[in-house]
Protein backbone atom coordinates (compact mmCIF):
# COMPACT_ATOMS: atom_id res chain seq x y z
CA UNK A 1 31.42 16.84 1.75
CA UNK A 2 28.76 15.81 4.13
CA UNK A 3 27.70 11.86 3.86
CA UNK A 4 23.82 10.75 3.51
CA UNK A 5 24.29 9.09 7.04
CA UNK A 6 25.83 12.98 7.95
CA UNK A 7 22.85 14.27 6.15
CA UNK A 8 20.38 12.15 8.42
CA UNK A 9 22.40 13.22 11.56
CA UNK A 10 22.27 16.77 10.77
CA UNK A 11 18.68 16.78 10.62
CA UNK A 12 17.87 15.04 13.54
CA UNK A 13 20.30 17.96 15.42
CA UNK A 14 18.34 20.60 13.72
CA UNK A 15 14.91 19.44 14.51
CA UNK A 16 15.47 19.08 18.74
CA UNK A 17 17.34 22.33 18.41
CA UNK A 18 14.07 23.72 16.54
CA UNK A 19 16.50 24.93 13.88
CA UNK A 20 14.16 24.56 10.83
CA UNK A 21 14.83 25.57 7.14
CA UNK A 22 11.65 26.74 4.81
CA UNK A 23 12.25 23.49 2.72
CA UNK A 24 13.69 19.98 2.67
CA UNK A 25 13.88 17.45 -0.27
CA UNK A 26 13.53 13.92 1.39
CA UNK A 27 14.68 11.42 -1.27
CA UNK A 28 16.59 8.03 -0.66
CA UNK A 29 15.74 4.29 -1.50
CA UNK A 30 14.10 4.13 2.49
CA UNK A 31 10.69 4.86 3.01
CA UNK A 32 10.59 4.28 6.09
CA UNK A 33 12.83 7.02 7.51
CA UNK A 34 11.35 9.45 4.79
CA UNK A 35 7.49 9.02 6.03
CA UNK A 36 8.93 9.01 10.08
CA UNK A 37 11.44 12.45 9.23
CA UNK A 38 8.11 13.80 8.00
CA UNK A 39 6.68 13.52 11.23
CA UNK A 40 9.68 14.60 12.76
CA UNK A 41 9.35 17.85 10.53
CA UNK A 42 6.50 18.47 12.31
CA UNK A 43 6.09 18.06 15.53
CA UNK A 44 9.05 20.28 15.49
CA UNK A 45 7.00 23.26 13.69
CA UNK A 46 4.53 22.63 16.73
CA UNK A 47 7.31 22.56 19.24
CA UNK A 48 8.61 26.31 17.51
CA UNK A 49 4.93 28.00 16.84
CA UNK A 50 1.87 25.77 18.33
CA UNK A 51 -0.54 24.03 17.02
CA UNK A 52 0.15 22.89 13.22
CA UNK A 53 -1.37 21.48 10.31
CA UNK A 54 -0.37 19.41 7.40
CA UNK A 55 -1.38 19.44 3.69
CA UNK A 56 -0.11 16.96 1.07
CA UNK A 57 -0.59 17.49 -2.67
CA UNK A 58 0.22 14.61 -4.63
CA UNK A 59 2.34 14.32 -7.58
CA UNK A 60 -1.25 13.86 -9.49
CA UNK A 61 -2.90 16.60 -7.88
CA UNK A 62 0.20 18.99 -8.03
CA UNK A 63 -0.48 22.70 -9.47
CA UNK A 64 1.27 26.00 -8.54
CA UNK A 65 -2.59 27.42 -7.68
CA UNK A 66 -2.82 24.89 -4.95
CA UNK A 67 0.55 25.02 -3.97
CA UNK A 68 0.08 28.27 -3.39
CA UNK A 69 -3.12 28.78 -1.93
CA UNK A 70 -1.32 25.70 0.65
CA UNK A 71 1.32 27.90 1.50
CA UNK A 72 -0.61 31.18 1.91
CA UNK A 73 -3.73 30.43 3.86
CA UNK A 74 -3.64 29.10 7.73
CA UNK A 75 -6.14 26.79 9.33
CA UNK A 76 -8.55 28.75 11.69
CA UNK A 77 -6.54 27.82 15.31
CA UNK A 78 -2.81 27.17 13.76
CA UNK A 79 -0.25 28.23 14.09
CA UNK A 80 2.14 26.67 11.25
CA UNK A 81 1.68 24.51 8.76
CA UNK A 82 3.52 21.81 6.93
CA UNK A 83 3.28 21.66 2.71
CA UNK A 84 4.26 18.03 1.36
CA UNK A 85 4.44 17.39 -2.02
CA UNK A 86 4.23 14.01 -2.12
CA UNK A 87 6.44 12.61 -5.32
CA UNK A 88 7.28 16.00 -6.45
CA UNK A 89 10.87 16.58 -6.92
CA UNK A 90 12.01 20.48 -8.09
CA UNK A 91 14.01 18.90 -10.87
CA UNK A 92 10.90 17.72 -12.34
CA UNK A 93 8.65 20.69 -12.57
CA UNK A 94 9.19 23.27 -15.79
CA UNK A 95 11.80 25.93 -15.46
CA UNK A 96 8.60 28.48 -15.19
CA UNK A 97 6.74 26.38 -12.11
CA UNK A 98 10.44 25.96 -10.83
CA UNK A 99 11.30 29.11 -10.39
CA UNK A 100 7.81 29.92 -9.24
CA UNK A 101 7.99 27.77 -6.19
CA UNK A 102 11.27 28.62 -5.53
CA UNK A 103 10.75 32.19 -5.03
CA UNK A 104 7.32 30.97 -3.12
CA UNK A 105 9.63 29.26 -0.73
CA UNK A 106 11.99 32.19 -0.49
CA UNK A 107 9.11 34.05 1.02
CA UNK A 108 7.41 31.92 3.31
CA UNK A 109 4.99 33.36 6.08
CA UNK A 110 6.41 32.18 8.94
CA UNK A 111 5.54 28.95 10.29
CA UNK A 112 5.49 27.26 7.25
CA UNK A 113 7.78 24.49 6.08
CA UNK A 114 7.53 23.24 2.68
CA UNK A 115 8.62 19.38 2.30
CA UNK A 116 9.18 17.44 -0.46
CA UNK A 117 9.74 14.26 -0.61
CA UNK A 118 10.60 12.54 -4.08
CA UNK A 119 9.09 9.52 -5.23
CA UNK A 120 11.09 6.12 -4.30
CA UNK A 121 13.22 4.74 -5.68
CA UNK A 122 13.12 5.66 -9.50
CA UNK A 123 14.53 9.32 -8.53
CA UNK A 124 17.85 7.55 -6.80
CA UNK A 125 18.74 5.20 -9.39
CA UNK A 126 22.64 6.12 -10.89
CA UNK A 127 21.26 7.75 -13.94
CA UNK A 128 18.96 10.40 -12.10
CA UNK A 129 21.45 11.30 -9.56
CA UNK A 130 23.55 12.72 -12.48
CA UNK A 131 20.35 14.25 -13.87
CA UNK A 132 19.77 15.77 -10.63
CA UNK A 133 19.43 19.44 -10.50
CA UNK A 134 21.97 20.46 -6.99
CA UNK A 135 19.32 21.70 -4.02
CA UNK A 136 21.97 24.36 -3.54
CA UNK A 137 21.48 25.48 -7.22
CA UNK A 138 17.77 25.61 -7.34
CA UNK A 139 17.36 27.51 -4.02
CA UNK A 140 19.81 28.34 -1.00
CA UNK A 141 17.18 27.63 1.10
CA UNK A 142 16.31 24.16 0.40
CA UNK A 143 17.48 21.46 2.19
CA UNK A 144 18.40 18.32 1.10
CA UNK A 145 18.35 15.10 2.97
CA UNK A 146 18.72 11.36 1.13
CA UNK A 147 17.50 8.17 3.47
CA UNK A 148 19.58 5.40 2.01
CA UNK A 149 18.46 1.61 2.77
CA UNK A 150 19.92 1.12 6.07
CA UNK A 151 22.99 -1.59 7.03
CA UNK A 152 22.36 -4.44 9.11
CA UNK A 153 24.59 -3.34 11.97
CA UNK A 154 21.65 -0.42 12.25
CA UNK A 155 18.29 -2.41 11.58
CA UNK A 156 19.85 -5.60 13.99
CA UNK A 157 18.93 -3.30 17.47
CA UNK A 158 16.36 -1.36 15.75
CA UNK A 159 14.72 -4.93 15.20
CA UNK A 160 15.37 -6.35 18.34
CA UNK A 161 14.06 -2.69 20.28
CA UNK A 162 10.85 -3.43 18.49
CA UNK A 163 10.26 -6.69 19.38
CA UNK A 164 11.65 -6.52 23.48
CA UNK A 165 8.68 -3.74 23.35
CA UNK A 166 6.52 -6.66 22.69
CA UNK A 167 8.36 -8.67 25.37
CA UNK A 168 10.48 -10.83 22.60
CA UNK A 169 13.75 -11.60 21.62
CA UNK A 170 15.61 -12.19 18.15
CA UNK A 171 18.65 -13.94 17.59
CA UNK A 172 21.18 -12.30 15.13
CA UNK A 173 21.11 -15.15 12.76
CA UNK A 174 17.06 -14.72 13.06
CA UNK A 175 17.52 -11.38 12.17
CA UNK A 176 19.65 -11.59 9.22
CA UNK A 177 17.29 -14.49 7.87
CA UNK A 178 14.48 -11.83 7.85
CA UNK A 179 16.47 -8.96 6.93
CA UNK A 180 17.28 -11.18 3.53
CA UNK A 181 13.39 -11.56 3.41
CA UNK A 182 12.67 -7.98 3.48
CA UNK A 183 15.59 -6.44 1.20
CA UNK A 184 16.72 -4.82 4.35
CA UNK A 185 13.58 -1.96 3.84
CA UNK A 186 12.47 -0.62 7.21
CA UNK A 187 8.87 -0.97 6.22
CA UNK A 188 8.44 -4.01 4.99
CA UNK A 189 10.05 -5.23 8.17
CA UNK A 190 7.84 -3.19 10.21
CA UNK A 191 5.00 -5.04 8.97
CA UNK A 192 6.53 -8.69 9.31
CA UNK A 193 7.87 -7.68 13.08
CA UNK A 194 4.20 -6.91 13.48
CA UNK A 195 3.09 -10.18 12.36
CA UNK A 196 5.80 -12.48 14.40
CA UNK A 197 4.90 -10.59 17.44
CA UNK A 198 1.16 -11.32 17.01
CA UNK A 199 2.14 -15.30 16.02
CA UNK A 200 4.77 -15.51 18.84
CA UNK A 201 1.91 -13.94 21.73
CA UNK A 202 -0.84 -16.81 20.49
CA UNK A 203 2.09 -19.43 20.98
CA UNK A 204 3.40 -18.02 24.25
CA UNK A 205 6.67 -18.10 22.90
CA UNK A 206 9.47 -15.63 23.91
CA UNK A 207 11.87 -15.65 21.13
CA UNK A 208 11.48 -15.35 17.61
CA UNK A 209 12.47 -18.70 15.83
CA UNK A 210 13.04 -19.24 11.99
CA UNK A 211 10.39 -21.26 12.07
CA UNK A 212 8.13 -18.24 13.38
CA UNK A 213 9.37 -16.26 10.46
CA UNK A 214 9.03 -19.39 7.62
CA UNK A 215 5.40 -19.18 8.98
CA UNK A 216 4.86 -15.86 8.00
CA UNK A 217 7.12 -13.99 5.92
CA UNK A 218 7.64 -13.63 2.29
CA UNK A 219 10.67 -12.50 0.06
CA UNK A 220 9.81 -8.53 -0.74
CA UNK A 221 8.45 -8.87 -4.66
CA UNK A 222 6.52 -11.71 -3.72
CA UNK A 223 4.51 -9.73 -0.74
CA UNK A 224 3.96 -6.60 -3.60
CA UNK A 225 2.55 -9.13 -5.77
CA UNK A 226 -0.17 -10.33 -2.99
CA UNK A 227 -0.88 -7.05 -2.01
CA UNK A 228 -1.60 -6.43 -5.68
CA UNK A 229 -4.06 -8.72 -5.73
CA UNK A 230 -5.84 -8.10 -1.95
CA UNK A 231 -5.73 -4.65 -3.65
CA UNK A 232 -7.68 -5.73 -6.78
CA UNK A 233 -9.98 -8.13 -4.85
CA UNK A 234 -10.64 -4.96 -2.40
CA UNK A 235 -11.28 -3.32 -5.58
CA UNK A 236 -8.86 -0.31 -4.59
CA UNK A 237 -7.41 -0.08 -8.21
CA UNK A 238 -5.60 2.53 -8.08
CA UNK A 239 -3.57 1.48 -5.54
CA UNK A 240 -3.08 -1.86 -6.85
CA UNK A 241 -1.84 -0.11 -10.19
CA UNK A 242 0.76 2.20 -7.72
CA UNK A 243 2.05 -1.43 -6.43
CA UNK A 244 2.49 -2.13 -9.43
CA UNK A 245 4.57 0.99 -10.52
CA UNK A 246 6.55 0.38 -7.34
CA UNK A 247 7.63 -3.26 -8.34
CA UNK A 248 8.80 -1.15 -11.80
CA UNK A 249 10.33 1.78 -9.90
CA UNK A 250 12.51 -1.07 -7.93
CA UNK A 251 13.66 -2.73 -10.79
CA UNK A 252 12.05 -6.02 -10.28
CA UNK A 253 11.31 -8.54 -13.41
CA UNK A 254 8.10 -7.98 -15.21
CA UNK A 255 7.81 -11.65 -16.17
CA UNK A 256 8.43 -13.22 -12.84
CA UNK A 257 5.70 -10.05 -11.35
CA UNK A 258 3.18 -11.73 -13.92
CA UNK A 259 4.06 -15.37 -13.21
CA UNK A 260 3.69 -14.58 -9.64
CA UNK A 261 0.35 -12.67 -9.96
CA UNK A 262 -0.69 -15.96 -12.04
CA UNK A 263 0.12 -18.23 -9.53
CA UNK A 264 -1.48 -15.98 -6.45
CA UNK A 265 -4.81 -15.64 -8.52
CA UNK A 266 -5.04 -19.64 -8.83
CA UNK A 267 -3.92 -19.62 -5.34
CA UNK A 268 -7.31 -17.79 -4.71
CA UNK A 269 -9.10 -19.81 -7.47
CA UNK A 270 -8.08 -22.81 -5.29
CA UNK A 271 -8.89 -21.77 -1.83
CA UNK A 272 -12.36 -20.33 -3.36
CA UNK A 273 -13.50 -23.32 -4.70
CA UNK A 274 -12.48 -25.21 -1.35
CA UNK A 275 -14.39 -22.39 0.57
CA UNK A 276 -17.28 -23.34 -1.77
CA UNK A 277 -17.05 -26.96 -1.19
CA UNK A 278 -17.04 -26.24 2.26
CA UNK A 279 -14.04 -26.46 3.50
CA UNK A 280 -13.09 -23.90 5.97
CA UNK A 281 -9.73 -25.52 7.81
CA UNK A 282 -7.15 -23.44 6.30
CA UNK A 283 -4.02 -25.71 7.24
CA UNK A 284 -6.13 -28.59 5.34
CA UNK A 285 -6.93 -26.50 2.15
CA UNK A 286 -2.72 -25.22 1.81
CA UNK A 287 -1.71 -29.08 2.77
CA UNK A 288 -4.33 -30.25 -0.27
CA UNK A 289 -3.33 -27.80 -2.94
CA UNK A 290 0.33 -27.89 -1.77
CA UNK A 291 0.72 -24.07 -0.85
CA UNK A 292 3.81 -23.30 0.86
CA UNK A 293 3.59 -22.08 4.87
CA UNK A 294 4.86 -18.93 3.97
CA UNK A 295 2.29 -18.00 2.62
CA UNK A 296 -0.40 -19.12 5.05
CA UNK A 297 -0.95 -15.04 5.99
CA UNK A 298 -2.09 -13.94 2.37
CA UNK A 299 -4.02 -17.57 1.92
CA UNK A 300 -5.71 -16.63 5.29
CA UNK A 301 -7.24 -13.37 4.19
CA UNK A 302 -7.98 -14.78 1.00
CA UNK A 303 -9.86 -17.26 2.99
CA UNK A 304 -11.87 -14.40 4.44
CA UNK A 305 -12.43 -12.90 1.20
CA UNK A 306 -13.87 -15.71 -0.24
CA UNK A 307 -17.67 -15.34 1.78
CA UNK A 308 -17.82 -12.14 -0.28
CA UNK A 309 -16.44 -13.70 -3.68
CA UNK A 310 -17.72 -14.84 -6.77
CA UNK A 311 -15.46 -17.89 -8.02
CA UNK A 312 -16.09 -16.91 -11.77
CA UNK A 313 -13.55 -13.70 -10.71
CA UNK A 314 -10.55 -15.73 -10.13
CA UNK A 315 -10.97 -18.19 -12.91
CA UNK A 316 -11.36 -14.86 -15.37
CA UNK A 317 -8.05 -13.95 -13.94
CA UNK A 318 -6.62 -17.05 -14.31
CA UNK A 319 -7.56 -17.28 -18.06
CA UNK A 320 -6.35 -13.42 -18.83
CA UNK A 321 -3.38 -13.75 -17.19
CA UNK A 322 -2.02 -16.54 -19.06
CA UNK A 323 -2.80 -14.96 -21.96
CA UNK A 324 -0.54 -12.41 -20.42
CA UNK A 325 2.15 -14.92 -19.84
CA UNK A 326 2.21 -15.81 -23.49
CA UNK A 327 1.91 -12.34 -25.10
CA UNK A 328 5.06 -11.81 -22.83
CA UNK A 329 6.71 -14.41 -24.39
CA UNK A 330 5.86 -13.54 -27.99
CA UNK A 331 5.29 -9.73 -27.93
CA UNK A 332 8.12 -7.04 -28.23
CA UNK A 333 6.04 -4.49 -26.52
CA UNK A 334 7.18 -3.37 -23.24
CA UNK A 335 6.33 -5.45 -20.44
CA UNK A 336 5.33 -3.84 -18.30
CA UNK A 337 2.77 -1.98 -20.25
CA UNK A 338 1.37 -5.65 -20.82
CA UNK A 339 1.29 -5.74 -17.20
CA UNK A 340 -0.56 -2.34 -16.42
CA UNK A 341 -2.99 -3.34 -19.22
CA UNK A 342 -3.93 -6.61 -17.76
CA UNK A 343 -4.70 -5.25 -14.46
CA UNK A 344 -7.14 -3.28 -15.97
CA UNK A 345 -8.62 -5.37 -17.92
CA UNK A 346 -9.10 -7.13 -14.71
CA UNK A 347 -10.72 -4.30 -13.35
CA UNK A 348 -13.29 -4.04 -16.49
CA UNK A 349 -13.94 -7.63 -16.69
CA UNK A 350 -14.80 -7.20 -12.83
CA UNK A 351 -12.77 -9.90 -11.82
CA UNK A 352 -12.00 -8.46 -7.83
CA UNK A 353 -15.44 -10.34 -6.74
């Protein structure tokens, strides 16, 4: 039996040999890898038959008309195509759609790859896996591939590769302190490498300290829950209420997600009304209202936000989510329905600005 790092390897082999199957099923508790093999997938179609396309149909938007119509129809001037359904996992549709896809794969015009990749990481938790339908037993010719979280003997160079690109180093111990930071998920590190390099260029530093990264970087549920709210204050909702499955789908705690969304939204109540005082020194305003350093990125672009705000938002928020806080405590509905209902309340009561 083949191992998931086996898996990975075999892939990678098949793709420079141009080796491609009609279908994958990308699933594993790394996104990273999944959204990076998806490009992979592709530029090997376009290294086999030319110029390619790609269409993704959503787990939303899935139906077996547009599925098929994806799978059937060519761009004017390509030459492949690649299908991704994006959070769609065979074991999910009916038995009818199942089988219909299925034999849609089976006959493939050539040049076209289907792709799924499952959503992460409810479909990898212990009790899925055994729910799992085999790839082998839904179709021969799908091929399965998981992308587990990666070990820190692997993301160590992978880290350090990154940042010598940007003409930095990182000590090991450096590297394990923001590994910790970022669950050890390739994307979320992707983001805070980002960051330090930017920080470490305006300092003409060299080499990543752990003071660079105390600066910046935030343990992983705490960075969901300020994206959350730059999401609601953006007023991209829907996104925001994806976050918010994701923090569900990784098994984080619903009351410490809504104590932390409390405390970020008086966070912005607090550098708003500082904004409005007239305060614009943002080391001054976090040093007044005693707001850690690590989180002087978010307080920064809430600072930025706050020209376009109106402060009666965040004290709305404020108010309904300690509500939330206590219905928490008293209620014996699920909490995280209490959580998906106050975010959109906050959306009706027009809280984002």
């Amino acid at each position: 039996m083949s191992t998931k790092r086996d898996e990975v390897a075999q892939l990678r082999a098949e793709l420079q040999a141009g080796d491609l199957w009609p279908a994958y099923l990308f699933h594993g508790e790394e996104g990273y890898l999944k959204a990076h093999y998806v490009g992979e997938v592709e530029k090997a179609l376009e290294a086999r038959f030319g110029p390619a396309d790609r269409i993704v149909l959503e787990q939303e938007r899935f139906a077996l008309d547009r599925f098929f119509d994806a799978t059937e129809n060519l761009t004017f001037g390509c030459a492949a195509r690649l299908v991704v359904l994006k959070g769609v996992e065979p074991e999910q549709l009916s038995k009818e759609d199942r089988e219909a896809v299925m034999g849609r794969i089976g006959d493939l015009p050539e040049g076209v790859t289907v792709l799924f990749v499952a959503a992460q990481p409810a479909a990898d938790t212990p009790a899925a896996r055994r729910k799992r339908v085999p790839a082998r037993t839904v179709s021969p010719q799908l091929h399965t591939v998981e992308f587990p979280l990666q070990k820190p003997a692997a993301l160590r160079p992978w880290m350090s590769r990154r940042l010598a690109a940007q003409g930095l180093a990182i000590s090991a111990e450096v590297s394990d302190y923001l590994l910790g930071l970022c669950g050890h998920r390739m994307s979320r590190l992707a983001a805070e490498l980002h960051k330090l390099a930017a920080l470490c260029r305006s300092e003409g530093a060299t080499e990543v300290q752990r003071r660079h990264v105390d600066d910046i970087a935030l343990p992983e549920n705490s960075a969901d829950v300020y994206e959350i709210v730059g999401l609601m204050t953006a007023r991209r909702y829907d996104e925001a209420l994806k976050k918010l499955d994701r923090c569900k789908q990784n098994r984080e705690d619903p009351v410490h997600i809504a104590v932390a969304l409390g405390n970020a939204y008086a966070e912005l109540l607090a550098v708003k009304a500082a904004y409005d005082a007239g305060q614009r020194n943002l080391d001054r305003m976090m040093a007044d209202f005693k707001i850690r350093p690590t989180k002087r990125y978010f307080m920064n672009q809430y600072l930025r936000e706050s020209a376009h705000m109106d402060i009666a938002g965040p004290m709305r928020a404020v108010s309904l989510l300690s509500e939330l806080d206590r219905r928490l405590k008293q209620s014996a509905a699920d909490p995280w329905e209490l959580l998906e209902e106050a975010l959109i309340r906050l959306r009706l009561q027009g809280v984002a600005k």
